[in-house]
C-alpha atoms as a PDB file:
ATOM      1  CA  UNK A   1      93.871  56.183 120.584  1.00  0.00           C
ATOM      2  CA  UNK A   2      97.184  55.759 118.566  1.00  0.00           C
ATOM      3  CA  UNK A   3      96.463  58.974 116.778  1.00  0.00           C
ATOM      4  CA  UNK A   4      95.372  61.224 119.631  1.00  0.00           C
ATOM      5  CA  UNK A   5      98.920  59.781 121.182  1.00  0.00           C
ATOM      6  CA  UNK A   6     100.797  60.517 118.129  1.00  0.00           C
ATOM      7  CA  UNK A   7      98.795  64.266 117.683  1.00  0.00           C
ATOM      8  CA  UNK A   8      99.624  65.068 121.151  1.00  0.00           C
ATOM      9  CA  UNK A   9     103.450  63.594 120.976  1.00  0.00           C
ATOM     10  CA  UNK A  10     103.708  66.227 117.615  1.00  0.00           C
ATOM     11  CA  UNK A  11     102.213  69.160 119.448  1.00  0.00           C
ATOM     12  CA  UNK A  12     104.985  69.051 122.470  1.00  0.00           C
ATOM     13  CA  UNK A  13     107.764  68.294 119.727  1.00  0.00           C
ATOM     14  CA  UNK A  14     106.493  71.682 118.025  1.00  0.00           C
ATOM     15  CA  UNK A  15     106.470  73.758 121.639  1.00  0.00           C
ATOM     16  CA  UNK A  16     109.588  71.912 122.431  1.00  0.00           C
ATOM     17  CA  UNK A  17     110.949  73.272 119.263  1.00  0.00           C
ATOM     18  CA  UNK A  18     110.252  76.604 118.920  1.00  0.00           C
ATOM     19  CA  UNK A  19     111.578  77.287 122.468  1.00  0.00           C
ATOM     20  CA  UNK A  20     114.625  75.431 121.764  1.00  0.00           C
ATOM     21  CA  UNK A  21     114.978  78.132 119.003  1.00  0.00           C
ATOM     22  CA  UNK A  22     113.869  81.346 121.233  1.00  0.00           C
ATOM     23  CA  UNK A  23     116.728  80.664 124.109  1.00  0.00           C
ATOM     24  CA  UNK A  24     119.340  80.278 120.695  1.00  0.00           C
ATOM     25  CA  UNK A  25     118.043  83.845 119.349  1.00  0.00           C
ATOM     26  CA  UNK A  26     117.079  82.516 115.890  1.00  0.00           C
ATOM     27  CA  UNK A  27     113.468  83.116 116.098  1.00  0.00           C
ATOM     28  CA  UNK A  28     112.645  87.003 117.669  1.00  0.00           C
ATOM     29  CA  UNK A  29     109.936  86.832 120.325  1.00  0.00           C
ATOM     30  CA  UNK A  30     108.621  89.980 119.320  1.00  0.00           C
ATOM     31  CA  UNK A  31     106.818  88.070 116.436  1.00  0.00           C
ATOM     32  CA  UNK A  32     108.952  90.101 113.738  1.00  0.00           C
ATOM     33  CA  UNK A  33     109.875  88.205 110.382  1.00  0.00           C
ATOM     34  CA  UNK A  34     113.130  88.906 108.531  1.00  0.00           C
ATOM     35  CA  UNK A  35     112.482  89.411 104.660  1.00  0.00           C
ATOM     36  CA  UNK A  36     115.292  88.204 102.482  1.00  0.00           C
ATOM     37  CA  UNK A  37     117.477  90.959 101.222  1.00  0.00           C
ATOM     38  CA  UNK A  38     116.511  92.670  97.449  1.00  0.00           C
ATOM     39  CA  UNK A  39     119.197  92.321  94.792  1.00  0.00           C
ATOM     40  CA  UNK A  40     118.952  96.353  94.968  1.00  0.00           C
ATOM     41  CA  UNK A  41     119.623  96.751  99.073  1.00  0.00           C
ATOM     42  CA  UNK A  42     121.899  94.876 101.216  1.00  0.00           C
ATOM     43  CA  UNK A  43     120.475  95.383 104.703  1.00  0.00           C
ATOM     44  CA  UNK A  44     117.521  92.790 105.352  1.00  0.00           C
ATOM     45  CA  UNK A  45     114.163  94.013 106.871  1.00  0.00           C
ATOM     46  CA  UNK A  46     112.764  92.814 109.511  1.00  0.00           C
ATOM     47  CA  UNK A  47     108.729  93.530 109.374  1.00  0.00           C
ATOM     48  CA  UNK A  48     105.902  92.449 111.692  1.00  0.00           C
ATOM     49  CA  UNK A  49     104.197  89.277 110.507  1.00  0.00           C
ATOM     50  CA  UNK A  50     100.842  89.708 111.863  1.00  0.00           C
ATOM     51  CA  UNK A  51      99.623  93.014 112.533  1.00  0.00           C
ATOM     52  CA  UNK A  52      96.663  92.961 115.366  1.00  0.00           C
ATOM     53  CA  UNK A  53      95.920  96.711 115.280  1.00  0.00           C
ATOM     54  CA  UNK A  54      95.683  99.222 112.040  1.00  0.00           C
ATOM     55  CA  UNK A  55      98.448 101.818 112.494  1.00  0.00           C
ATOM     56  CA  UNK A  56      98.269 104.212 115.132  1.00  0.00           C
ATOM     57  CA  UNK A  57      98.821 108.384 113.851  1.00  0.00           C
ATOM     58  CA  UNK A  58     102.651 108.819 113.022  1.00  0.00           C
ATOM     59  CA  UNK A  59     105.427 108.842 111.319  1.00  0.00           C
ATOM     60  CA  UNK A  60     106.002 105.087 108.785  1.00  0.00           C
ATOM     61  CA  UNK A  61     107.719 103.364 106.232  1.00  0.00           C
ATOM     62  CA  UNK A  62     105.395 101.413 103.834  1.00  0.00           C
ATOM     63  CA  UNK A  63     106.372  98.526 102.532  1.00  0.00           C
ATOM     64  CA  UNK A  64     104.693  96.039  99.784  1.00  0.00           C
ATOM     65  CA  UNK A  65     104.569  92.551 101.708  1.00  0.00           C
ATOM     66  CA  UNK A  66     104.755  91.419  97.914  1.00  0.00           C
ATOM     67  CA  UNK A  67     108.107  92.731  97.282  1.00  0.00           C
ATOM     68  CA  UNK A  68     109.514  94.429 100.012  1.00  0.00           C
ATOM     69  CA  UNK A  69     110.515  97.856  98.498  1.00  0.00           C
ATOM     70  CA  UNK A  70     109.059 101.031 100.229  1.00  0.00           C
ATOM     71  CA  UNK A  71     106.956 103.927  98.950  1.00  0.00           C
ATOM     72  CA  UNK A  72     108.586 106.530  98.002  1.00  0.00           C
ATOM     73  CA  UNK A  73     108.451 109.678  95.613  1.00  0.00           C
ATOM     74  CA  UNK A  74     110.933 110.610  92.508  1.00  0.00           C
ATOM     75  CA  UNK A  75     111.829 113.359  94.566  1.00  0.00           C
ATOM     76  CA  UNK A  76     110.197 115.236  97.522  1.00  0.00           C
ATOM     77  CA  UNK A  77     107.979 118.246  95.439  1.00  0.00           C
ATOM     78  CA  UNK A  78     104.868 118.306  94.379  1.00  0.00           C
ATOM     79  CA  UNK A  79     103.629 116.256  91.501  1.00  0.00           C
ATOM     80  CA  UNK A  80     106.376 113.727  91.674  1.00  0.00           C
ATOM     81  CA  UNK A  81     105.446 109.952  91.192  1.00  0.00           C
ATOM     82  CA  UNK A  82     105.234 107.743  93.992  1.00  0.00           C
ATOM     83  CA  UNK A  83     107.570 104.533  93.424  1.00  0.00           C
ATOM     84  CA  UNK A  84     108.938 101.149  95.161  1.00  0.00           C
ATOM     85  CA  UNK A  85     112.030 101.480  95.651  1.00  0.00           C
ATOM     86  CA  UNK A  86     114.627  99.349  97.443  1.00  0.00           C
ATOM     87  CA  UNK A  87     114.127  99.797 101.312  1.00  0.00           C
ATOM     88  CA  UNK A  88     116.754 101.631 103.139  1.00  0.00           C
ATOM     89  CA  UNK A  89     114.974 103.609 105.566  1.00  0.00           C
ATOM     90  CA  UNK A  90     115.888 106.775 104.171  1.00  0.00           C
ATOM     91  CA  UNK A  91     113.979 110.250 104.487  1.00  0.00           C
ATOM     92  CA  UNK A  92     111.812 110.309 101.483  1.00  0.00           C
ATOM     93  CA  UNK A  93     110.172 106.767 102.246  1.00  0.00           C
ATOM     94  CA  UNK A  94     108.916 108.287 106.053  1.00  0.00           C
ATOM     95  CA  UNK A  95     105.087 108.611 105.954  1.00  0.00           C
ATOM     96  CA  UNK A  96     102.990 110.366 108.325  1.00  0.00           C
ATOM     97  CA  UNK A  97      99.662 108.629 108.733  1.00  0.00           C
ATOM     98  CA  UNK A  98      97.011 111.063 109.952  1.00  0.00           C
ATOM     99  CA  UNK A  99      93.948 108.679 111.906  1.00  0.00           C
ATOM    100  CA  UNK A 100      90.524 109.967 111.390  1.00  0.00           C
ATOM    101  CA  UNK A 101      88.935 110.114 114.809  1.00  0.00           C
ATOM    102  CA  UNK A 102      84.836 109.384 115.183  1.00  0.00           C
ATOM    103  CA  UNK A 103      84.069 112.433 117.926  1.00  0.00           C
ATOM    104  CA  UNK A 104      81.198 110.364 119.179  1.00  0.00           C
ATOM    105  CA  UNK A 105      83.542 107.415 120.476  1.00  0.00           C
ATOM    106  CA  UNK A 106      86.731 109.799 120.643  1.00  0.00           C
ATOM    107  CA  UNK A 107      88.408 106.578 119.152  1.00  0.00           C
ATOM    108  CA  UNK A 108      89.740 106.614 115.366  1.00  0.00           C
ATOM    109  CA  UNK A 109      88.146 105.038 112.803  1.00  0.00           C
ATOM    110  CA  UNK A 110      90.080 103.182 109.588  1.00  0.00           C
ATOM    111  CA  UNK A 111      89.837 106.463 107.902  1.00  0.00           C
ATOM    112  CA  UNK A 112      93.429 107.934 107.406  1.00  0.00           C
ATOM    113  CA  UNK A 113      95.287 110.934 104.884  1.00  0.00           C
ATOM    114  CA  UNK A 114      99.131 110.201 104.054  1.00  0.00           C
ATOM    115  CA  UNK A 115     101.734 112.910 103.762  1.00  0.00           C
ATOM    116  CA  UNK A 116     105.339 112.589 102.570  1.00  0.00           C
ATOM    117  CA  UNK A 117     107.364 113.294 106.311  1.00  0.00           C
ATOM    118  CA  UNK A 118     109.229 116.926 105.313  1.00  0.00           C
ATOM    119  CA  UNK A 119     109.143 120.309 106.279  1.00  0.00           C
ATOM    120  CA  UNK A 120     106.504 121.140 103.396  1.00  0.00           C
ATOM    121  CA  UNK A 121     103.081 119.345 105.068  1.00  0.00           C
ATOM    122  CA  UNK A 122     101.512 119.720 101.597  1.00  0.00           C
ATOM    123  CA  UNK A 123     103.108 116.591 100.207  1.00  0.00           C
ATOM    124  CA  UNK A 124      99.903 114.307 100.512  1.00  0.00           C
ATOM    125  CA  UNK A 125      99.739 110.770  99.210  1.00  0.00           C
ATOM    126  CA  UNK A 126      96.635 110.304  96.898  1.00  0.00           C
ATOM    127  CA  UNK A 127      95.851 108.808  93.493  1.00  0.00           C
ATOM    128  CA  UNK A 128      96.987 111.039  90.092  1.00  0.00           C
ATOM    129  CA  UNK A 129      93.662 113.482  89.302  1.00  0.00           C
ATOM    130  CA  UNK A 130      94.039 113.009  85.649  1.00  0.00           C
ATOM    131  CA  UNK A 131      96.157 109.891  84.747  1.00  0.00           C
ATOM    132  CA  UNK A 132      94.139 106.706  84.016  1.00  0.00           C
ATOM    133  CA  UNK A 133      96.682 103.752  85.194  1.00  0.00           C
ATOM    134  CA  UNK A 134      95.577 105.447  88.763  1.00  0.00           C
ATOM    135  CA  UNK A 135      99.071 106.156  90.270  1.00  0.00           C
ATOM    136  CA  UNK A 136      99.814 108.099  93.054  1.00  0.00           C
ATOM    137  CA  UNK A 137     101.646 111.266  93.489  1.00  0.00           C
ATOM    138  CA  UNK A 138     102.380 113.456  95.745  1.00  0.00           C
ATOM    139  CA  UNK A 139      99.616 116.618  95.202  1.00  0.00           C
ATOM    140  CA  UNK A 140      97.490 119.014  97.608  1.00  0.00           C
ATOM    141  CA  UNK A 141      94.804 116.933  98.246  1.00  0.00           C
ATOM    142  CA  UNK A 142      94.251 115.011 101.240  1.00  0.00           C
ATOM    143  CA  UNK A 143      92.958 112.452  99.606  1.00  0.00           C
ATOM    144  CA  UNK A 144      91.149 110.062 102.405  1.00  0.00           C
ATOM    145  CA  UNK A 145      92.147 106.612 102.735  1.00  0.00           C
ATOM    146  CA  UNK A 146      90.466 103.436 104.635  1.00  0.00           C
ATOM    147  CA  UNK A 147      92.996 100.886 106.093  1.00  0.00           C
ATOM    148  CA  UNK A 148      91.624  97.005 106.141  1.00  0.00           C
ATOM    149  CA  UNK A 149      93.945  94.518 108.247  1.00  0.00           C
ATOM    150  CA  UNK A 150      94.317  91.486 105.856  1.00  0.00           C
ATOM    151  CA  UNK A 151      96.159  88.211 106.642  1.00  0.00           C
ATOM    152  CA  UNK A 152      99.999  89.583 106.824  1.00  0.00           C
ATOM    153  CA  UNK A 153      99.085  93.155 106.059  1.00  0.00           C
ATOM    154  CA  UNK A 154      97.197  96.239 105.612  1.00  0.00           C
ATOM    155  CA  UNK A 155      95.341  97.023 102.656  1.00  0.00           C
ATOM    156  CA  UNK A 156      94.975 100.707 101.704  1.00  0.00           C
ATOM    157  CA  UNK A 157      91.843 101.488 100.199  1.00  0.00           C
ATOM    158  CA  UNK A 158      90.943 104.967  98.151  1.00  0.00           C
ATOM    159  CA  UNK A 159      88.052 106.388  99.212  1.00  0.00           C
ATOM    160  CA  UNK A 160      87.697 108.545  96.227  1.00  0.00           C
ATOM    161  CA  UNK A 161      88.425 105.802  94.025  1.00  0.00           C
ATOM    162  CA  UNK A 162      85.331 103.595  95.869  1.00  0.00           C
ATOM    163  CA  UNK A 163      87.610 101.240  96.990  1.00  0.00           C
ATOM    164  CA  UNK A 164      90.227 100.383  95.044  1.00  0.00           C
ATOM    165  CA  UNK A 165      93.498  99.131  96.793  1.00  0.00           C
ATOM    166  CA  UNK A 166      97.061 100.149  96.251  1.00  0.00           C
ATOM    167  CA  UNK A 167      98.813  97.527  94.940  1.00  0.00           C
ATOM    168  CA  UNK A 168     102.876  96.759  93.383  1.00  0.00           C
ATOM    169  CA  UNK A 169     101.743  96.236  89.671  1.00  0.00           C
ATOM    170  CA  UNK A 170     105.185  96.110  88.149  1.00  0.00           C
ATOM    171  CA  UNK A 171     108.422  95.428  88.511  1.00  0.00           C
ATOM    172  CA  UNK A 172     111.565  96.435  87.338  1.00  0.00           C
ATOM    173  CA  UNK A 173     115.216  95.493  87.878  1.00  0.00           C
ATOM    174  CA  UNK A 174     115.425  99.024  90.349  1.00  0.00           C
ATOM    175  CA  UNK A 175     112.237  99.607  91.538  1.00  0.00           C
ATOM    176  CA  UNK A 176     108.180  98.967  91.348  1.00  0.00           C
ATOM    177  CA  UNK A 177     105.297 100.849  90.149  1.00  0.00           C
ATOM    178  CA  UNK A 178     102.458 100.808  92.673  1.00  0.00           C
ATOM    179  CA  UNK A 179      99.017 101.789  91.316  1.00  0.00           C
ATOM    180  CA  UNK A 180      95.136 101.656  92.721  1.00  0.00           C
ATOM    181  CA  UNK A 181      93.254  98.862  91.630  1.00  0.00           C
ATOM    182  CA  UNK A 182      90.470  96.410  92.805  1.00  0.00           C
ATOM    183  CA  UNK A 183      91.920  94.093  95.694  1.00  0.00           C
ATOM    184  CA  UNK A 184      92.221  90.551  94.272  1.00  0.00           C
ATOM    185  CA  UNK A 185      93.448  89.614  97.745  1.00  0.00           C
ATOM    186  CA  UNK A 186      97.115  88.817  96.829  1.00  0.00           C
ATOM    187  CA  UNK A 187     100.277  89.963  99.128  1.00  0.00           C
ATOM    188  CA  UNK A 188     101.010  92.985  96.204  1.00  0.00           C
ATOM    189  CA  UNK A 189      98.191  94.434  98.078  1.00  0.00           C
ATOM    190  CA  UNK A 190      99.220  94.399 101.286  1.00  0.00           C
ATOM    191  CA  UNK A 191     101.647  96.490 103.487  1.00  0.00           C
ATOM    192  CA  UNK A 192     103.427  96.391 106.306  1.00  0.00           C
ATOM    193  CA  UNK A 193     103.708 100.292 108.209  1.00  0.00           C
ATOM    194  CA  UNK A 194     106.912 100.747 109.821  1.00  0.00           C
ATOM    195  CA  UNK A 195     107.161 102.591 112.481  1.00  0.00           C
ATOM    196  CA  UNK A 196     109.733 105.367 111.858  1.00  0.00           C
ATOM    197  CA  UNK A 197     111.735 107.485 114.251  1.00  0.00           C
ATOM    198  CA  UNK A 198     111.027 111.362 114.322  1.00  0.00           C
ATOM    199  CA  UNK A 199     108.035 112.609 113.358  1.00  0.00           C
ATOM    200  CA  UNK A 200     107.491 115.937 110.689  1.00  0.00           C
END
């Protein structure tokens, strides 16, 4: 009886709690976390911390959960490498996620191509053709992707590459190097899709 007194006594100090820190602002009630800011940017991000739903189509910023730096390309022409870099918001780390929809159901599926958000709509996301370490880059194919909600994040799955996830694999002092690779279930495979404003 003492512990059912003492479990119940902890539960209301815990809802007594966190509303004592929603009316003083420091937790957000839209369920948004704020990462810590990179040695490399000075604004902090503030990311959801569970998604419930895949990403809807539109315009994003992804970001690794592991490190939060955003993908984006050496430059924004065809055949450029796809990097982390610091996040900042800025034009070449916008993303337009394209939804596959099933015509039977009319509803989309986790099936989903990724373009670089410009004024050329040939800029698609997909693994190098030729380069074994599996990078990505921006090219002409539409490579297809399947998006798996996973604890804090989305995982982003290659379809032509049966499976394999993308993932930060290393890090330097300025930037990451995200490649495709099985998912071992770590957070340097997931992301977090911001939504961003305008659409291309």
């Amino acid at each position: 009886m003492l512990t059912e007194l003492l479990e119940g006594s902890m539960k209301i100090v815990g809802m007594l709690s966190i509303m004592v820190l929603l009316s003083l602002g420091c937790v957000p009630p839209d369920r948004t976390t704020t990462l810590p800011p990179r040695a490399s940017t000075n604004e902090s991000k503030r990311i959801p911390a569970r998604p419930a739903t895949l990403p809807d189509s539109g315009t994003y910023f992804i970001v690794n959960n592991d490190t939060g730096q955003a993908l984006q390309p050496n430059g924004p022409t065809l055949g450029q490498n796809v990097f982390l870099m610091a996040f900042t918001r800025g034009g070449t780390q916008k993303w337009v996620i394209s939804r596959r929809v099933d015509p039977r159901t009319n509803q989309p599926t986790n099936r989903c191509t990724i373009r670089l958000a410009s004024e050329n709509r040939d800029l698609n996301f997909e693994p190098h053709p030729s380069v074994g370490d599996n990078c990505p880059v921006l090219g002409l194919d539409r490579a297809t992707f399947a998006l798996e909600l996973s604890g804090d994040g989305v995982v982003i799955k290659s379809v032509s590459h049966g499976g394999d996830a993308l993932f930060s694999h290393s890090q330097e002092s300025d930037h990451g190097e995200p490649r495709f690779a099985p998912n071992d279930g770590s957070a340097k495979f997931r992301w977090t899709f911001i939504r961003a404003e305008g659409e291309f």
